[in-house]
Protein backbone atom coordinates (compact mmCIF):
# COMPACT_ATOMS: atom_id res chain seq x y z
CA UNK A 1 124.51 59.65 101.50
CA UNK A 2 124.48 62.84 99.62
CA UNK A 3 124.48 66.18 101.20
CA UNK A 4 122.77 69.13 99.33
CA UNK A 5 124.63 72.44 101.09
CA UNK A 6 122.66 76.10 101.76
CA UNK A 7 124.95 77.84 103.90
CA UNK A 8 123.96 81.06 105.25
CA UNK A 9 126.22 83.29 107.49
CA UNK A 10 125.60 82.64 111.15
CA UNK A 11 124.42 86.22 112.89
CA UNK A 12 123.17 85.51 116.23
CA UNK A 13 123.43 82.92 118.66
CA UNK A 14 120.20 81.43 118.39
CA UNK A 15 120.63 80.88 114.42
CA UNK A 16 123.05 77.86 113.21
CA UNK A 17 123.43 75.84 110.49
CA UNK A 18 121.33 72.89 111.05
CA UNK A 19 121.66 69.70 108.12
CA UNK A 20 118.18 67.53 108.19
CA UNK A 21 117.56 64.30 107.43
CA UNK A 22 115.36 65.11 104.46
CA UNK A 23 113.11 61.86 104.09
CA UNK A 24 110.92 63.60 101.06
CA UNK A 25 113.82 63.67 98.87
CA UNK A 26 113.19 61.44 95.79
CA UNK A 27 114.78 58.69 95.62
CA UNK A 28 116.84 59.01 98.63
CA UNK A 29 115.12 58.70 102.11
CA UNK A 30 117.86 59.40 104.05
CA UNK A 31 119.14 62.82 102.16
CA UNK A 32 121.04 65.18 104.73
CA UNK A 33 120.15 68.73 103.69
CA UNK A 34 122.07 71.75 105.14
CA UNK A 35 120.05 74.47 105.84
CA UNK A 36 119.87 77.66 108.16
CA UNK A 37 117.25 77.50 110.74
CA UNK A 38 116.64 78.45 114.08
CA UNK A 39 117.87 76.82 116.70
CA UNK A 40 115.68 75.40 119.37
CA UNK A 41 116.52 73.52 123.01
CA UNK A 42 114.01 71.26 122.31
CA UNK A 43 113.17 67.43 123.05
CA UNK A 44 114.70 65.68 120.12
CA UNK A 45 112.67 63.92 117.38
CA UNK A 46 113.39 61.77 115.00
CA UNK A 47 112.42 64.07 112.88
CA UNK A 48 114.47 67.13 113.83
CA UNK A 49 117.21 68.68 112.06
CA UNK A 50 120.71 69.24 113.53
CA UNK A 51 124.49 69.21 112.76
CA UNK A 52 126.78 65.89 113.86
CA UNK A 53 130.27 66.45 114.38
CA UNK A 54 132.95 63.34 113.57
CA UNK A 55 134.88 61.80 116.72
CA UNK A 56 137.92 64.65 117.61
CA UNK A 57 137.04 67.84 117.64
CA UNK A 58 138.66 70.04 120.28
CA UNK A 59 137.68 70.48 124.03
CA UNK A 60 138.14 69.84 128.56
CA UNK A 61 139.16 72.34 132.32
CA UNK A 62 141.69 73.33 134.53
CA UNK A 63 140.98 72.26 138.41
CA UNK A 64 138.67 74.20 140.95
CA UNK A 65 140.64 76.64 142.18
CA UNK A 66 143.66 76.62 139.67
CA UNK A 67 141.74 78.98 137.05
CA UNK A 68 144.30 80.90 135.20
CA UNK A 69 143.85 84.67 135.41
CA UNK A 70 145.87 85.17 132.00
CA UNK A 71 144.60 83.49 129.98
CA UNK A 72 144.04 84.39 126.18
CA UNK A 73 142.17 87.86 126.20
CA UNK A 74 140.99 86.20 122.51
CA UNK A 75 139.01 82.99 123.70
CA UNK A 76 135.30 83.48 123.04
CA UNK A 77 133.80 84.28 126.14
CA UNK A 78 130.32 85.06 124.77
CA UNK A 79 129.39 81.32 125.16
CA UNK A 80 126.14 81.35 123.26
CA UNK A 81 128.18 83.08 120.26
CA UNK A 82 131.11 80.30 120.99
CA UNK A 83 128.43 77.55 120.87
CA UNK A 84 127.62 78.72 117.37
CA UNK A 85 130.82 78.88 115.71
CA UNK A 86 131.58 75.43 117.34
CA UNK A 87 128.70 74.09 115.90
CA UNK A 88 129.52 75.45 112.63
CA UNK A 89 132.62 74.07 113.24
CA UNK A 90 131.10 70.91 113.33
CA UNK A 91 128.91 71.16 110.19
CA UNK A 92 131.96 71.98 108.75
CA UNK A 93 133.65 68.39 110.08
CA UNK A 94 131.15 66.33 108.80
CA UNK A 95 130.61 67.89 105.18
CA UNK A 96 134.85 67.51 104.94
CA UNK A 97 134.90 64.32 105.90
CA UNK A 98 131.92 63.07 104.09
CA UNK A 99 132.72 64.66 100.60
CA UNK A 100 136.60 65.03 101.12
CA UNK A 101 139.27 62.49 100.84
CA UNK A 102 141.17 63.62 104.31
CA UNK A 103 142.41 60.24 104.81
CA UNK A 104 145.80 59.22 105.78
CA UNK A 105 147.63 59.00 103.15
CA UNK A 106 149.91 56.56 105.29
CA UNK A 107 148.74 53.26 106.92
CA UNK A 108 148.43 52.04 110.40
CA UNK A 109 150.55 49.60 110.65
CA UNK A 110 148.17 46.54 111.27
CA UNK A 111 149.07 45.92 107.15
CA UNK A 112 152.10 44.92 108.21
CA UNK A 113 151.40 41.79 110.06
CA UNK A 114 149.39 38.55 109.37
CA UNK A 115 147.39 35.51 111.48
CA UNK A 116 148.71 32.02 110.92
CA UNK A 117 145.91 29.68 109.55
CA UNK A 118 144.82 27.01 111.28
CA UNK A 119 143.52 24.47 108.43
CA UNK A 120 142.19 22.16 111.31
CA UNK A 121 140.84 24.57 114.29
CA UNK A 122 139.58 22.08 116.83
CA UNK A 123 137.12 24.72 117.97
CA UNK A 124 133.68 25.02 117.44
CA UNK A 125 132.60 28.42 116.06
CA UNK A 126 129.47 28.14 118.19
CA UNK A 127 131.28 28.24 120.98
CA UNK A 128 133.87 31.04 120.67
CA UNK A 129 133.75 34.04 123.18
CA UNK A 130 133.98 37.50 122.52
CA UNK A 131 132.94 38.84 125.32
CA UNK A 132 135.44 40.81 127.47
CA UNK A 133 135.92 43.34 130.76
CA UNK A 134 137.36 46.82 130.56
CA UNK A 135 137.07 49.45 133.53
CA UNK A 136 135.31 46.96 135.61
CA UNK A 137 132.96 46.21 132.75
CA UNK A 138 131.78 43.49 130.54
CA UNK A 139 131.27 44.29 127.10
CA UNK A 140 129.55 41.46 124.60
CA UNK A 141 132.96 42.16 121.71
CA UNK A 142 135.87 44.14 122.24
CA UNK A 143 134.45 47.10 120.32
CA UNK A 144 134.09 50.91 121.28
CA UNK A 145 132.15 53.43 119.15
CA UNK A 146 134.62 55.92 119.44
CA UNK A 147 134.00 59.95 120.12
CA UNK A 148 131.61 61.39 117.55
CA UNK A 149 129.11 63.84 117.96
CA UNK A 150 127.09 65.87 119.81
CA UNK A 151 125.06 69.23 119.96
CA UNK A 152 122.55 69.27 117.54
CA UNK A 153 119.50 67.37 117.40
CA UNK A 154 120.71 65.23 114.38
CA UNK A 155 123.98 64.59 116.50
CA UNK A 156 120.89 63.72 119.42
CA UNK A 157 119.38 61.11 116.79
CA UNK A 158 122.46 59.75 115.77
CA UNK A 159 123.49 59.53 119.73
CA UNK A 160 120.63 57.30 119.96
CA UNK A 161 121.01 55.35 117.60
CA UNK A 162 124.43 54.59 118.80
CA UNK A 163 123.77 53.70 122.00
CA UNK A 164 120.71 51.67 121.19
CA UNK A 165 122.76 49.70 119.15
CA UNK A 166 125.63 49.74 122.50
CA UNK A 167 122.68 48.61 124.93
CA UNK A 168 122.03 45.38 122.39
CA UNK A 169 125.50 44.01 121.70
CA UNK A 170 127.20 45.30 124.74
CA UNK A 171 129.13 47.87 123.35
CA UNK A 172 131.48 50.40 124.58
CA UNK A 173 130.76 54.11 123.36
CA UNK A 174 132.25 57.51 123.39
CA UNK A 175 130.09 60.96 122.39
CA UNK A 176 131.83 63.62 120.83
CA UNK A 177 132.88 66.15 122.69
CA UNK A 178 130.78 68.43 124.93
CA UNK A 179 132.90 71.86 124.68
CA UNK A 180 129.86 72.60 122.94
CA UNK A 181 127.03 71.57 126.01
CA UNK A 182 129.45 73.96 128.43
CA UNK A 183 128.77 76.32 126.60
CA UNK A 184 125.01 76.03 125.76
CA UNK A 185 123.66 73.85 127.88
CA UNK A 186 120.08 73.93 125.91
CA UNK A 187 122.48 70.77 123.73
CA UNK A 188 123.06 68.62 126.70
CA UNK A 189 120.26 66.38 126.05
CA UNK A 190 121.65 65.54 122.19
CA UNK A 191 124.33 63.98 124.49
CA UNK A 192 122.23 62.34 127.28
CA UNK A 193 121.77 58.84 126.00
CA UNK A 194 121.92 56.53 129.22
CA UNK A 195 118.08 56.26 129.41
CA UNK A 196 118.89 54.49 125.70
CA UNK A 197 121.91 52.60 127.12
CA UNK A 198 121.67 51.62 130.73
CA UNK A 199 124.46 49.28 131.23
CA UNK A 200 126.54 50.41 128.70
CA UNK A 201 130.12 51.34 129.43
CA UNK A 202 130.12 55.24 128.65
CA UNK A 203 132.47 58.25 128.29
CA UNK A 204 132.28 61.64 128.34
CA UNK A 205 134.65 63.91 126.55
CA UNK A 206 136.11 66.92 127.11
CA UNK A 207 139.56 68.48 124.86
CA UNK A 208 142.19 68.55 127.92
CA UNK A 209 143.80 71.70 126.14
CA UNK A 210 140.48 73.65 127.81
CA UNK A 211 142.10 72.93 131.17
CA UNK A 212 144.71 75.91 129.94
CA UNK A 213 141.43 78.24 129.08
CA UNK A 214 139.12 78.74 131.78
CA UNK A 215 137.50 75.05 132.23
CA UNK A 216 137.99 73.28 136.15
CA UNK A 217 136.90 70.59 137.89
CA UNK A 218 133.17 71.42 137.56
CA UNK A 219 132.89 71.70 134.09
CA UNK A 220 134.65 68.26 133.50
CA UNK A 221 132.08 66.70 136.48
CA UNK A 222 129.04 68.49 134.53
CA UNK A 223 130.24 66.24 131.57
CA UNK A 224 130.15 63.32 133.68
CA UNK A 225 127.10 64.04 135.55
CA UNK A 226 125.19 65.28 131.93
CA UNK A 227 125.91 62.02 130.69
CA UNK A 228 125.98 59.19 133.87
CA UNK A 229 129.26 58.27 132.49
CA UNK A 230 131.74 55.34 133.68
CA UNK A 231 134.72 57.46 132.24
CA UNK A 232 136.51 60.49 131.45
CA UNK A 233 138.15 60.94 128.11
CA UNK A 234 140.21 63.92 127.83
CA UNK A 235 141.72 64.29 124.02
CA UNK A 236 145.10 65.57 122.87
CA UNK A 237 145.60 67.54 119.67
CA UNK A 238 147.73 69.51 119.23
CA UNK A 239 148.67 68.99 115.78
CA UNK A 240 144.80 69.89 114.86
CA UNK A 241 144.77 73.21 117.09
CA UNK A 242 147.98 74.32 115.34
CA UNK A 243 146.19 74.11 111.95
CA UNK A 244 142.58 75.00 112.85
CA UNK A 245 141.58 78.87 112.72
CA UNK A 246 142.11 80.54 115.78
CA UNK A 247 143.05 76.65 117.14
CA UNK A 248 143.77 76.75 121.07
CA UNK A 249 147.44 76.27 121.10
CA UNK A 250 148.35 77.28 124.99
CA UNK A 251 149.63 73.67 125.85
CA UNK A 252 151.83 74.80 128.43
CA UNK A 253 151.64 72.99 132.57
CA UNK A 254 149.22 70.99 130.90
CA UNK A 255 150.49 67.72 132.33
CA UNK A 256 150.17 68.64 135.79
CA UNK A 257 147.04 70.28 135.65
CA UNK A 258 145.96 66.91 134.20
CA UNK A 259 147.45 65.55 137.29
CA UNK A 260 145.39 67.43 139.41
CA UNK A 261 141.86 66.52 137.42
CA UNK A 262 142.83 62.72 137.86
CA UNK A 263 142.85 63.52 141.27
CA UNK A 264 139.95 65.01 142.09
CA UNK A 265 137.58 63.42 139.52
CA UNK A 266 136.00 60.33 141.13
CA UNK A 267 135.82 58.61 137.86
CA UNK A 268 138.85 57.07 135.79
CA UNK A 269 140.04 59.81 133.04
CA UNK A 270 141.32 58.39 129.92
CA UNK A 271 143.58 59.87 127.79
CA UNK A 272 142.86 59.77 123.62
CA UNK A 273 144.79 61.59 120.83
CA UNK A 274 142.64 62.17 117.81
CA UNK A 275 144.70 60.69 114.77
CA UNK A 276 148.94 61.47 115.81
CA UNK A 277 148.94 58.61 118.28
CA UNK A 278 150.70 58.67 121.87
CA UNK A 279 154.11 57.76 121.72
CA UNK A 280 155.19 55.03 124.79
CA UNK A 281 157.41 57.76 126.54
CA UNK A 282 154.18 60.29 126.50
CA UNK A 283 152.12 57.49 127.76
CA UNK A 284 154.56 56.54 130.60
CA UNK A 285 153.95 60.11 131.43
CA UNK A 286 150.45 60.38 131.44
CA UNK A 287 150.37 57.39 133.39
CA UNK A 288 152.27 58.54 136.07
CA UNK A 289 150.00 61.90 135.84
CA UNK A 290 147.33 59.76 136.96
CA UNK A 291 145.73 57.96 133.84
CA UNK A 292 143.63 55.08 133.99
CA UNK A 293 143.34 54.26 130.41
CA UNK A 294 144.50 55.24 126.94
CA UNK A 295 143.35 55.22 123.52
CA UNK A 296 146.48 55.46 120.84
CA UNK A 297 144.31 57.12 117.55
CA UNK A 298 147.15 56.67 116.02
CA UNK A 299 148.05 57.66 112.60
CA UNK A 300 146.31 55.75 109.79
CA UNK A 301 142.35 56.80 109.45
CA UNK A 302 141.31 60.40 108.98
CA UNK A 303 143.47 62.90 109.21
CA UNK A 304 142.67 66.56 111.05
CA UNK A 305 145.73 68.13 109.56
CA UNK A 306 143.85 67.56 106.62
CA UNK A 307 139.86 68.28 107.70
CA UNK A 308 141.61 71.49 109.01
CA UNK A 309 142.90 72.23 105.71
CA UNK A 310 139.66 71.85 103.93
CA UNK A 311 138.16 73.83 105.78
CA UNK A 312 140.72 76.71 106.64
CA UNK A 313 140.07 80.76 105.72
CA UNK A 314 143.27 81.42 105.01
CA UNK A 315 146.25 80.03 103.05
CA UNK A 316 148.63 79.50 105.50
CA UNK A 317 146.05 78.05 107.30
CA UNK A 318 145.50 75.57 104.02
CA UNK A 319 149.38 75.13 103.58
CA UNK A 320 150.31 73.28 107.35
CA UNK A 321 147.36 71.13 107.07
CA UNK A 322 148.72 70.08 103.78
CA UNK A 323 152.08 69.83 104.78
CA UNK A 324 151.53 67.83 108.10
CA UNK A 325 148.32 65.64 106.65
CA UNK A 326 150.60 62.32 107.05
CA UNK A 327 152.14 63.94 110.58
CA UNK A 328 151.72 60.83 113.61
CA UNK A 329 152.25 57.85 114.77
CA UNK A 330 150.84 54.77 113.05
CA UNK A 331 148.40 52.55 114.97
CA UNK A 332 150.53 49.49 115.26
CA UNK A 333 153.36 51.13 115.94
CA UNK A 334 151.79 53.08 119.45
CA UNK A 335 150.31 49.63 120.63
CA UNK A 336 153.43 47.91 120.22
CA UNK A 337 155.61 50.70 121.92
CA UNK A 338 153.38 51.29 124.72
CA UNK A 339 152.79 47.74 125.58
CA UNK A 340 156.41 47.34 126.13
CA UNK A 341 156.13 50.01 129.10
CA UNK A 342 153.05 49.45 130.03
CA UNK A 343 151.38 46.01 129.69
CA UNK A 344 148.88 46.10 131.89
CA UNK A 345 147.58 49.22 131.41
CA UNK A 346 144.22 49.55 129.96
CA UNK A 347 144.85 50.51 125.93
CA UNK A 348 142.51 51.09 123.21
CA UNK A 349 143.46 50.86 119.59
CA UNK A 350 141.66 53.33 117.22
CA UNK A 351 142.77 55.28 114.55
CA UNK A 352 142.25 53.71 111.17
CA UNK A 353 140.26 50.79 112.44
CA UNK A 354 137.65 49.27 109.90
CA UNK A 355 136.76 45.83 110.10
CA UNK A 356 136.94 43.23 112.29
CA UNK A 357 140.43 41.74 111.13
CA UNK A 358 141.61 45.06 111.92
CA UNK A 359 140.32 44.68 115.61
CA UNK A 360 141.65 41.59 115.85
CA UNK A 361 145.08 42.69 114.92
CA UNK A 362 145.03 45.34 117.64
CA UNK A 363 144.47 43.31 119.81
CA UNK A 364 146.74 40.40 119.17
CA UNK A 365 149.11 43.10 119.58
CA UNK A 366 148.32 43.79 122.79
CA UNK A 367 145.51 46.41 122.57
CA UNK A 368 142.13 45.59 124.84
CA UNK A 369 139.53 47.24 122.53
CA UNK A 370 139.54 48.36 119.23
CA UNK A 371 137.50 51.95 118.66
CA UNK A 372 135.90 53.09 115.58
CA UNK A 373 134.38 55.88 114.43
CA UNK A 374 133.84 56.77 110.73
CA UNK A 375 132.09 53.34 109.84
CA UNK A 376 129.58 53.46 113.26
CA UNK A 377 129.08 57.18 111.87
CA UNK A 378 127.85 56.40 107.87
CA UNK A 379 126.18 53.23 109.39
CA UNK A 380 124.01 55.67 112.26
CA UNK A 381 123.45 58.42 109.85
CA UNK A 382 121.69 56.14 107.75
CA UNK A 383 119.66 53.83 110.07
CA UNK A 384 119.15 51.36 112.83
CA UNK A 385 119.32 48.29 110.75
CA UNK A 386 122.30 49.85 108.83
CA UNK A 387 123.90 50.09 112.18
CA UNK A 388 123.10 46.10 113.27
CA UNK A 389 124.28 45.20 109.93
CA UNK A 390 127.46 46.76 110.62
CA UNK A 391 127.85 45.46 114.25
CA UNK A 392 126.77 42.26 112.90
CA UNK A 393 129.50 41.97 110.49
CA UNK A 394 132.45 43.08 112.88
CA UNK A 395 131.56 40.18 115.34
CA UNK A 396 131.44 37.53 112.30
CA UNK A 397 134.86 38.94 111.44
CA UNK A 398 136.46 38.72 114.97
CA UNK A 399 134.93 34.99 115.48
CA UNK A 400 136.09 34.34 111.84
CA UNK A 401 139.88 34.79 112.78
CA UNK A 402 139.43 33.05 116.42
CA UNK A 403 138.20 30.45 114.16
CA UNK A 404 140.90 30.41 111.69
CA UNK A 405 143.17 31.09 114.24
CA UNK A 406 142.32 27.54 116.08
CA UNK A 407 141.17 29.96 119.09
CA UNK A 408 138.10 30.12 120.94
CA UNK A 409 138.74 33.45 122.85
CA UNK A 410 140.30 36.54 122.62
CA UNK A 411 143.74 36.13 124.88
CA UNK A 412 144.06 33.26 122.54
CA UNK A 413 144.94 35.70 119.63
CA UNK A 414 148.31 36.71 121.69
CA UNK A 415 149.84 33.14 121.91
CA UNK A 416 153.53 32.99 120.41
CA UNK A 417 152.98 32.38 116.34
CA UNK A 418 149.18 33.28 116.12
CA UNK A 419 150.32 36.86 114.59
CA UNK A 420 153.24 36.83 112.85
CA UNK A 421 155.26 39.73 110.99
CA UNK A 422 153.96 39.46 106.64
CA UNK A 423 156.85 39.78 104.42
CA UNK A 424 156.42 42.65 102.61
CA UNK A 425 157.92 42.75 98.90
């Protein structure tokens, strides 16, 4: 997909920098065009223009009554002039990690292991199950669409998209965060896809780190509420706060704070880093704060140290996000560690994730769904059959190694000998 940039300095609240899907371009029908319009709280189209985000950017609240009083006399508290820069923000995101390589420049781990081939499988392929139950759920493969977008009308098109294509395989799905609906609410509906998705198993997401600047119960139920959702996600990242401009760094009493929202909110919360991973002693912790669930992003995929970089206005700015691009925990590594402290606790494996083999490996490992982002992201932003095609393919590659593997369902893939270490020379 190529993406054909006219930035223009963002003034005023109600101008942003919108990128259309520009289906007169020669040649290319899905061409994503930047360009600076103005912005409107309008019912979304199919045609309309707008600005997607990728899976982690930062955002979440502190609990009713526990507002601080000091907090940073710097946080934006102009919202519509917030919700601007954040969506600029998130133009920026997506041209980075379109264009840029910010990958890891590390692996995940899952390299490191291999399935033992079963020459004679006794199984018939017809017959294998992927279904599987998480949160109460039952999902058609063990596959979330992680975090992504949200607050533009493109982010609104490719929402739908993704949840449409949720709704018919029986998907899990996460939208990007909604930092950005909190603070202009005339977004929420590029968010609001359960009239797309009724039965989907959905999550909202909020950056926990907001529970340290102003945020409290009610803004994380208005993300629930905005969006009908079965979950909370709350995501950690530090590591891209400390290299983003002006990055929300105030991490302090976060924990209990957290403690408090997984109180109060009647929903499970789930906590999600964004590419570092969660070590097993910080997930025992969160745990015992109250967690229901936990996604790992561990090291591997893209890397924010590195989107941060690309983007930065300054050079010191430029210099961390260079010199911590490879900073985390690999994937395989975080399911492996927190299994051994937790193994009943419901774990998602993301971070790097981007085939089905990969899925598979999570969660012979011990993981209960594998999330990914980037490939649900090029697959939406270019169209509904590109998306099935995709889905398609990651459920031939999961049955292909319960076939291979001589198993016809997914605990099968955690028997003794089924995944073995792989000699590396």
């Amino acid at each position: 997909m190529k993406i054909d940039h006219a930035y223009s300095p963002v003034k005023s609240s109600p101008n942003s920098l919108t990128p259309s899907l520009d289906s007169s371009a020669s040649g290319n029908a899905d061409r994503l065009t930047i360009t600076h319009v103005t912005a409107k709280p309008s019912r979304l189209s199919t045609e309309s223009s707008m600005q997607p985000d990728i899976a982690t950017d930062q955002d979440a609240g502190v609990v009713a009554g526990d507002r601080p009083t000091d907090y940073p006399t710097d946080r934006p508290t102009d919202y519509p002039a917030a919700a601007t820069a954040t969506q600029t923000r998130k133009a920026d995101h997506l041209r980075v990690c379109l264009e840029e390589n910010v990958q890891f420049q590390t692996t995940t781990g899952l390299e490191r292991y291999r399935f033992t081939h079963c020459c004679l499988p006794e199984v018939d392929r017809r017959n294998i199950d992927l279904s599987t139950s998480f949160l109460g759920k039952r999902l058609g493969a063990p596959l979330l669409i992680s975090s992504m977008t949200g607050g533009t009308e493109l982010a609104g098109l490719i929402n739908r998209r993704l949840a449409e294509t949720a709704q018919h395989y029986g998907l899990a799905m996460g939208v990007g965060s909604q930092r950005v609906a909190i603070e202009n609410p005339g977004v929420i509906s590029t968010f609001a896809v359960r009239s797309h998705a009724p039965d989907i198993l959905l999550f909202a997401n909020l950056g926990a780190v907001q529970l340290n600047y102003s945020y409290s119960l009610d803004e994380c139920q208005k993300a629930v509420d905005w969006l009908e959702a079965d979950a909370l996600v709350l995501h950690l990242n530090p590591m891209q706060e400390c290299v983003q401009t002006k990055g929300d760094t105030n991490f302090h009493g976060l924990l209990a704070k957290i403690a408090k929202l997984c109180q109060r909110l009647p929903i499970p919360v789930i906590a999600k880093e964004v590419g570092n991973g969660i070590s097993a002693p910080m997930a025992q912790r969160l745990l015992d704060a109250g967690i229901s669930a936990i996604d790992v992003a561990g090291a591997g995929g893209t890397s924010w140290a590195r989107v941060e970089s690309e983007r930065a206005k300054d050079a010191l700015q430029r210099r961390l996000g260079n010199t911590f691009a490879n900073w985390g925990i690999p994937t395989a590594e975080c399911i492996t560690e927190i299994r051994q402290v937790a193994p009943t606790l419901p774990l998602i494996a993301s971070g790097g994730l981007r085939n089905g083999l990969d899925v598979a490996t999570a969660i012979a490992l011990g993981a209960d769904l594998g999330g990914l982002a980037l490939p649900f992201l090029q697959a939406a932003a270019d169209s509904d059959g590109a998306l099935h095609a995709l889905t398609d393919a990651l459920f031939a590659e999961l049955t292909t190694v319960l076939f291979c593997t001589g198993t016809s369902t997914l605990e099968g893939l955690r028997q003794p000998g089924i995944l073995v270490p792989r000699h590396l020379t």
